[in-house]
Protein backbone atom coordinates (compact mmCIF):
# COMPACT_ATOMS: atom_id res chain seq x y z
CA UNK A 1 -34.87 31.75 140.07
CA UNK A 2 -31.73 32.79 138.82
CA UNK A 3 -32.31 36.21 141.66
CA UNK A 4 -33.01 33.44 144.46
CA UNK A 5 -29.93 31.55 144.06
CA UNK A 6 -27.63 34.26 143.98
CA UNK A 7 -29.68 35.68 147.50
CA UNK A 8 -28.68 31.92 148.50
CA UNK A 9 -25.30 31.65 147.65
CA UNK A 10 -24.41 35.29 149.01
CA UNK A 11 -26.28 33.64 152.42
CA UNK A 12 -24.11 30.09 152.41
CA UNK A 13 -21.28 32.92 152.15
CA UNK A 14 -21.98 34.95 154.80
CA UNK A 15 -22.05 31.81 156.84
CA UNK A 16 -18.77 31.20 155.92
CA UNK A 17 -19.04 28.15 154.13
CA UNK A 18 -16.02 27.01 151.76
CA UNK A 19 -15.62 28.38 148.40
CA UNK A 20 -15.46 24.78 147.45
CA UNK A 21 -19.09 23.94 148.91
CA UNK A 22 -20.36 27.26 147.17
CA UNK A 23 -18.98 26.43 144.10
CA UNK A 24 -20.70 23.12 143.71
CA UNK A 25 -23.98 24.51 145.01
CA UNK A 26 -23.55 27.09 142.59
CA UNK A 27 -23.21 24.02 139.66
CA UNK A 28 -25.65 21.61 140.93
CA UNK A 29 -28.38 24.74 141.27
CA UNK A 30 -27.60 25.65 138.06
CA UNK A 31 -28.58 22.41 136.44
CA UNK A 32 -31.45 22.22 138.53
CA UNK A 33 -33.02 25.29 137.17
CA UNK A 34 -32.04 24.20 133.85
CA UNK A 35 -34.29 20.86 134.45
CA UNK A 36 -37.19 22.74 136.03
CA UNK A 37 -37.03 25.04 132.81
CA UNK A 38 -37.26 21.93 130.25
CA UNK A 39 -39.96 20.22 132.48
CA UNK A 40 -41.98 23.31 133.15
CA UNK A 41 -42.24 23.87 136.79
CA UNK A 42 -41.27 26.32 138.80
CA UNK A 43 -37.58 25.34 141.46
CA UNK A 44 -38.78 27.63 143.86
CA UNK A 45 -42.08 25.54 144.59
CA UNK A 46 -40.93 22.19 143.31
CA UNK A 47 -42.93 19.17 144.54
CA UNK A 48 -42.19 15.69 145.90
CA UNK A 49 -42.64 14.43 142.64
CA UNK A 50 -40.17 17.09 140.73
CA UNK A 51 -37.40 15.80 143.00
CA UNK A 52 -37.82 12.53 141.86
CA UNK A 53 -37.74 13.10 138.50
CA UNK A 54 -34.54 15.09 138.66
CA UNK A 55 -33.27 12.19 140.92
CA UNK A 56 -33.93 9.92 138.20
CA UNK A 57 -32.46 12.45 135.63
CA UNK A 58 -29.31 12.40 137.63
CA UNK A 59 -29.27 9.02 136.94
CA UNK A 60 -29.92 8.66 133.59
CA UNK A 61 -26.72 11.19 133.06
CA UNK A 62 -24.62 8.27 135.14
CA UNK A 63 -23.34 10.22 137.79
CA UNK A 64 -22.31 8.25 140.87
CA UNK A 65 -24.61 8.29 143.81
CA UNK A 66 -22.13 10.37 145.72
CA UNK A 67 -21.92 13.23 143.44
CA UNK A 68 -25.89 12.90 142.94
CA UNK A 69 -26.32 13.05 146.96
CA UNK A 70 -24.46 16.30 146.53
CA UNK A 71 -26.79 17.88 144.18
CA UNK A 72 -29.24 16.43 146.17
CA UNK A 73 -28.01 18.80 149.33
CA UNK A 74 -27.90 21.12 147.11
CA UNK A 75 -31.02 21.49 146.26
CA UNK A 76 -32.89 20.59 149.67
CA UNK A 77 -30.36 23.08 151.16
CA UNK A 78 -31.63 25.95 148.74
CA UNK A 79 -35.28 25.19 149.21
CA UNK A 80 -34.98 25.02 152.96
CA UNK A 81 -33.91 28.68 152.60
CA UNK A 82 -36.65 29.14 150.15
CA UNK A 83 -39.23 28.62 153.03
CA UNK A 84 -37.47 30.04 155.72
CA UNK A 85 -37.73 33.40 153.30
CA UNK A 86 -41.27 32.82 153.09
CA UNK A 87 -41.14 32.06 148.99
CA UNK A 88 -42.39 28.56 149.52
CA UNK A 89 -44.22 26.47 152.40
CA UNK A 90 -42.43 23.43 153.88
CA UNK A 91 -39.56 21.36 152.11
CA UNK A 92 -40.22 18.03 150.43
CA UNK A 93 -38.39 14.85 152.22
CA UNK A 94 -34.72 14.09 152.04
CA UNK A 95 -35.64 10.54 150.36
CA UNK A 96 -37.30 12.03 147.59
CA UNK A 97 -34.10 12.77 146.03
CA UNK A 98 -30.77 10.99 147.98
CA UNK A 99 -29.73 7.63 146.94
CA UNK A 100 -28.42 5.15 148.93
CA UNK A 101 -24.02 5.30 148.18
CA UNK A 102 -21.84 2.63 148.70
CA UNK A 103 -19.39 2.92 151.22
CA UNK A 104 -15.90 4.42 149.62
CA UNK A 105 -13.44 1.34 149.21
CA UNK A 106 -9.74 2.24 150.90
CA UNK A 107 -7.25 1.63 148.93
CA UNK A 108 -3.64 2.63 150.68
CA UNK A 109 -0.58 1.80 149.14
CA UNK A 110 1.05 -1.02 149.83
CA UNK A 111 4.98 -1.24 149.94
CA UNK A 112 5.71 -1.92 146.25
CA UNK A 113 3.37 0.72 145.11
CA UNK A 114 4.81 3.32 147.20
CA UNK A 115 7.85 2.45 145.96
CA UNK A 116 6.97 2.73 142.47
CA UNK A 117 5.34 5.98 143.26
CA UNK A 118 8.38 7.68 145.33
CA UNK A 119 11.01 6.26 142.24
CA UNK A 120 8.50 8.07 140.08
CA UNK A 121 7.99 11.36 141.81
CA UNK A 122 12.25 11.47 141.38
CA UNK A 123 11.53 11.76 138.04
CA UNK A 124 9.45 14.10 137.44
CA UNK A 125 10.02 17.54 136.32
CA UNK A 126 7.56 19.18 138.08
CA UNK A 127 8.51 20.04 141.19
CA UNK A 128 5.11 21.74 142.52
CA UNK A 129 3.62 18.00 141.58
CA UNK A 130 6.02 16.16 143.03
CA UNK A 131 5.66 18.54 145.90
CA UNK A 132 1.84 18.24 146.20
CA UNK A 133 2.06 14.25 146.29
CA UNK A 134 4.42 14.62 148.96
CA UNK A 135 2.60 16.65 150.96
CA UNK A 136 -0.89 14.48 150.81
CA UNK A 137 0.94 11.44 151.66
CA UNK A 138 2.95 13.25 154.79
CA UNK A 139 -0.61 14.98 156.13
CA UNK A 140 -3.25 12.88 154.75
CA UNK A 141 -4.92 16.32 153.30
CA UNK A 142 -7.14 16.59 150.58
CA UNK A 143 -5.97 17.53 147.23
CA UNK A 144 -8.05 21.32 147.65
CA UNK A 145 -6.47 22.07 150.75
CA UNK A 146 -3.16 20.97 149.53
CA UNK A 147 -3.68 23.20 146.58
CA UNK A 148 -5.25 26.42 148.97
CA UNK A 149 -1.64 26.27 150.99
CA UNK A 150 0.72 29.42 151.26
CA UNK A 151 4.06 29.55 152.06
CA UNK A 152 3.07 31.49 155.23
CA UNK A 153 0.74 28.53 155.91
CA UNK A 154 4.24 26.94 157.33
CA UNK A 155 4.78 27.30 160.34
CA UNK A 156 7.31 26.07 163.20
CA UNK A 157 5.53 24.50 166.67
CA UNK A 158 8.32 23.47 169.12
CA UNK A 159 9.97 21.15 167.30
CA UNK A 160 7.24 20.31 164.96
CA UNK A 161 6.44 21.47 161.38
CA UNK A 162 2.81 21.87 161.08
CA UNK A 163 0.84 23.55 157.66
CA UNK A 164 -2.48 25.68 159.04
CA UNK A 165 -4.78 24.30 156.79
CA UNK A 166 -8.51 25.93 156.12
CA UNK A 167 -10.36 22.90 155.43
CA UNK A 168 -12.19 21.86 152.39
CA UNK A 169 -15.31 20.54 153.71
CA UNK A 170 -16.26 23.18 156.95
CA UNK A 171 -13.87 26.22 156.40
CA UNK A 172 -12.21 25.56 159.83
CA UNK A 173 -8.46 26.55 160.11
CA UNK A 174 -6.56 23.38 161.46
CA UNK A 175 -2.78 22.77 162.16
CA UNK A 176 -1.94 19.71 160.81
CA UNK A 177 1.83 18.16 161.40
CA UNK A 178 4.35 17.26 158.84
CA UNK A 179 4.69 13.77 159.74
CA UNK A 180 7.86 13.55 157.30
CA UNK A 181 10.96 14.70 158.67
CA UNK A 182 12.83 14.82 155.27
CA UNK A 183 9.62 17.24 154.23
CA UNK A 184 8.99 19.05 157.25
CA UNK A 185 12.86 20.10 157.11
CA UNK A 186 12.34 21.44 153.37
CA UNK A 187 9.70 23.07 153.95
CA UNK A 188 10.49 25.17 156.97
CA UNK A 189 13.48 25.68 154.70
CA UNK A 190 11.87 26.72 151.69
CA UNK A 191 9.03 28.79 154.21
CA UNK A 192 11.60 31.57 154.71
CA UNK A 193 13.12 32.31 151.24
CA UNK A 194 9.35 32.94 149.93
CA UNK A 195 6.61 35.83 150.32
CA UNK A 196 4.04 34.40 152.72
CA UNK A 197 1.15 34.95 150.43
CA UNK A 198 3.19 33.05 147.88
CA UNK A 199 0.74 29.95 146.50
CA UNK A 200 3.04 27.02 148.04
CA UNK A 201 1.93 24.58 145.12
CA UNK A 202 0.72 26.97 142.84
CA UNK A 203 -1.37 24.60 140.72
CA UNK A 204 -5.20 24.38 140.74
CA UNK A 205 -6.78 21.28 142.65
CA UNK A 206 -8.17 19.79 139.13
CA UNK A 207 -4.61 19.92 137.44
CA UNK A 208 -3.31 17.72 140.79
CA UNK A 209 -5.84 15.22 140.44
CA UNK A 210 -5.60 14.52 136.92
CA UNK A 211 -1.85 14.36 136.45
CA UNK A 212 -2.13 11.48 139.36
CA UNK A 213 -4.92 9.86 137.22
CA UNK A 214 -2.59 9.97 134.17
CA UNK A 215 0.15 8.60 136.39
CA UNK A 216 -1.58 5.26 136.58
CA UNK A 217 -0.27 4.43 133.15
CA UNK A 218 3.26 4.81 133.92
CA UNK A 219 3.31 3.16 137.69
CA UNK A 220 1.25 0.27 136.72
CA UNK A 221 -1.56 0.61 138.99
CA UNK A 222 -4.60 2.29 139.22
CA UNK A 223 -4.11 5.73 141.46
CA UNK A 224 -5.61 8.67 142.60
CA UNK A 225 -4.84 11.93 144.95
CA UNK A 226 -7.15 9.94 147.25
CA UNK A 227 -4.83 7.07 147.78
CA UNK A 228 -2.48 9.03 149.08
CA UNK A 229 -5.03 9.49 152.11
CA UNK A 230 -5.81 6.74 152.75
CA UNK A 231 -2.24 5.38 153.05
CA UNK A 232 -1.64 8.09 155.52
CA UNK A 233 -4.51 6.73 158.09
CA UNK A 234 -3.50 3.01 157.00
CA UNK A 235 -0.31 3.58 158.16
CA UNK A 236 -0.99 6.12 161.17
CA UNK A 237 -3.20 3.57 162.79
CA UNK A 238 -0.57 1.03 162.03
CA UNK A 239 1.69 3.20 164.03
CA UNK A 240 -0.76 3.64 166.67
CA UNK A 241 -2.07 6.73 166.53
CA UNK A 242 -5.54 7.11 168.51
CA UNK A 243 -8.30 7.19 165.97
CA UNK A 244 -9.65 10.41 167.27
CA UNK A 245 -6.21 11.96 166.43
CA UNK A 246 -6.51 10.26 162.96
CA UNK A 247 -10.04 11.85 162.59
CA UNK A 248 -8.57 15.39 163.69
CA UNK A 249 -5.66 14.83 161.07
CA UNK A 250 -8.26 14.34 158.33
CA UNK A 251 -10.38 16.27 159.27
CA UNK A 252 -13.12 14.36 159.88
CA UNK A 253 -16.52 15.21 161.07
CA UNK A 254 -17.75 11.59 161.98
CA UNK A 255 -15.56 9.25 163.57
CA UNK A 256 -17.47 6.60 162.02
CA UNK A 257 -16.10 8.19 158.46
CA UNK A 258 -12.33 7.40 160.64
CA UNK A 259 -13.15 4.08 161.24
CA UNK A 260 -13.13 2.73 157.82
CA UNK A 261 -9.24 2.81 157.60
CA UNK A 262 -9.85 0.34 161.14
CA UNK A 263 -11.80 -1.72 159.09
CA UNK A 264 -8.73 -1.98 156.94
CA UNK A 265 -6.26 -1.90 159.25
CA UNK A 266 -7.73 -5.31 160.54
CA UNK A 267 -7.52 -6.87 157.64
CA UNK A 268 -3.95 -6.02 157.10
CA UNK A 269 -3.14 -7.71 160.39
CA UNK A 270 -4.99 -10.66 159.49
CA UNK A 271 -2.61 -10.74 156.17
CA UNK A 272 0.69 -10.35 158.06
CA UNK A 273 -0.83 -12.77 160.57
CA UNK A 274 -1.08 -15.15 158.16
CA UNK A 275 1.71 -14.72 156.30
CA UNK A 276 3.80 -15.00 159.99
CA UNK A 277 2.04 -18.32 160.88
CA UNK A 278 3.38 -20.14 157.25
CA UNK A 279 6.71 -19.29 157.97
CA UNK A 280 6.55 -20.52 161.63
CA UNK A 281 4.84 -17.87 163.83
CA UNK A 282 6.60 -14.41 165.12
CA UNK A 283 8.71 -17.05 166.99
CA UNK A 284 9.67 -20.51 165.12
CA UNK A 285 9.13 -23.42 167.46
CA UNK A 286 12.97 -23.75 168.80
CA UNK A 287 13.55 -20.41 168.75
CA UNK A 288 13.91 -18.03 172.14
């Protein structure tokens, strides 16, 4: 087993899939073989029925269905190659081990929040965090890419400031604008006093995400590195922008994975419509 998945993950490499999707392949394999060991069957030829027993073991360990829908491509993903290299016959079906996962609420900032969040990013004595945050909530990247950026990744377009930016989920290389002009002035700054293979953040993903975590505490509200995403599209559509250029931006396959920050979007209008109509309409009667 152990000789199979390393023959798989060396494959998913030469592919060029992300370290990041490797990695959890790597994890979510390696707890598989662990279960097949304790229940006595062999991963290579697992059944129907050994997928849904490690579906429900998933779930007895509480993991949400998203992270258990990645094991679950994990594992399909692995045995696929299995039969394709002739060690097993056929794959069992998709449903014998996904879950259905509820759609990801978005939660963008709203005006006091981001407030509260830019008063406490001034006080913070870490500028690479500070830095980090800044960057999320001027891109809309994801806290891995973020942390994956080198100073070289800066670079000047016409008048724009755009960070080429190998993203987390397919390994493509994007160029994705500073849409900060404070930032994108700092950086292309900053770009030139530094070595270009320099780490621009220089702190791992998983140190990112929990200092915003720990954060909540001391802004009063619950956030997340996520948040800072979805203010980003909030506020781009709010601004206008095409959602196929949002989708781009974030680097979205799916523009149905866009549209969720549409869905939002028109319920923020309906707020500020509502709040415009109690104090008179965009126009008070008398006015104009």
């Amino acid at each position: 087993m152990e000789d199979a998945i390393a023959r798989f993950l060396s494959d998913l490499q030469a592919m060029g899939r992300s370290p990041h999707t490797i990695k959890a392949y790597r994890r979510a394999l390696a707890e598989f073989a662990t279960f097949a060991a304790e229940r006595g069957f062999d991963p290579v030829k697992a059944t129907t029925r050994d997928l849904k027993d490690f579906r429900t073991h998933l779930g007895a360990r509480g993991l949400k269905p998203k992270s258990r829908n990645l094991y679950a491509s994990a594992v399909l993903s692995f045995l696929t190659w299995a039969s394709e290299e002739g060690l097993r016959n056929g794959v069992p079906p998709a449903r014998a081990i996904r879950v259905t996962e509820e759609e990801e609420e978005v939660q963008p900032l709203d005006d006091a929040e981001l407030a509260r969040l830019r008063d406490w990013l001034r006080k913070r004595r870490s500028p690479r965090l500070r830095l980090a945050f800044e960057i999320m909530l001027a891109t809309g990247l994801r806290v891995g890419e973020v942390a994956g950026l080198r100073w070289g990744d800066v670079v000047r377009d016409g008048k724009l400031v755009v960070l080429r930016v190998k993203r987390e989920k397919n390994n493509r290389i994007d160029r994705v604008p500073v849409l900060d002009p404070s930032l994108a002035k700092r950086l292309a700054r900053e770009a030139s006093k530094h070595p270009r293979e320099e780490p621009l953040i220089g702190l791992k993903p998983e140190t990112v995400a929990v200092a915003a975590v720990r954060a909540s505490k001391g802004l009063g509200f619950r956030f997340h590195t996520h948040r800072l995403r979805h203010t980003f599209a909030t506020r781009a559509l709010e601004a206008g922008v095409p959602l196929d250029v949002v989708q781009r931006l974030l680097g979205h396959k799916r523009i149905e994975t866009t549209r969720r920050y549409a869905k939002t979007l028109e319920a923020r209008i309906a707020y500020f419509a509502q709040r415009l109509l109690r104090r008179g309409g965009l126009i008070p009667e008398g006015e104009g």
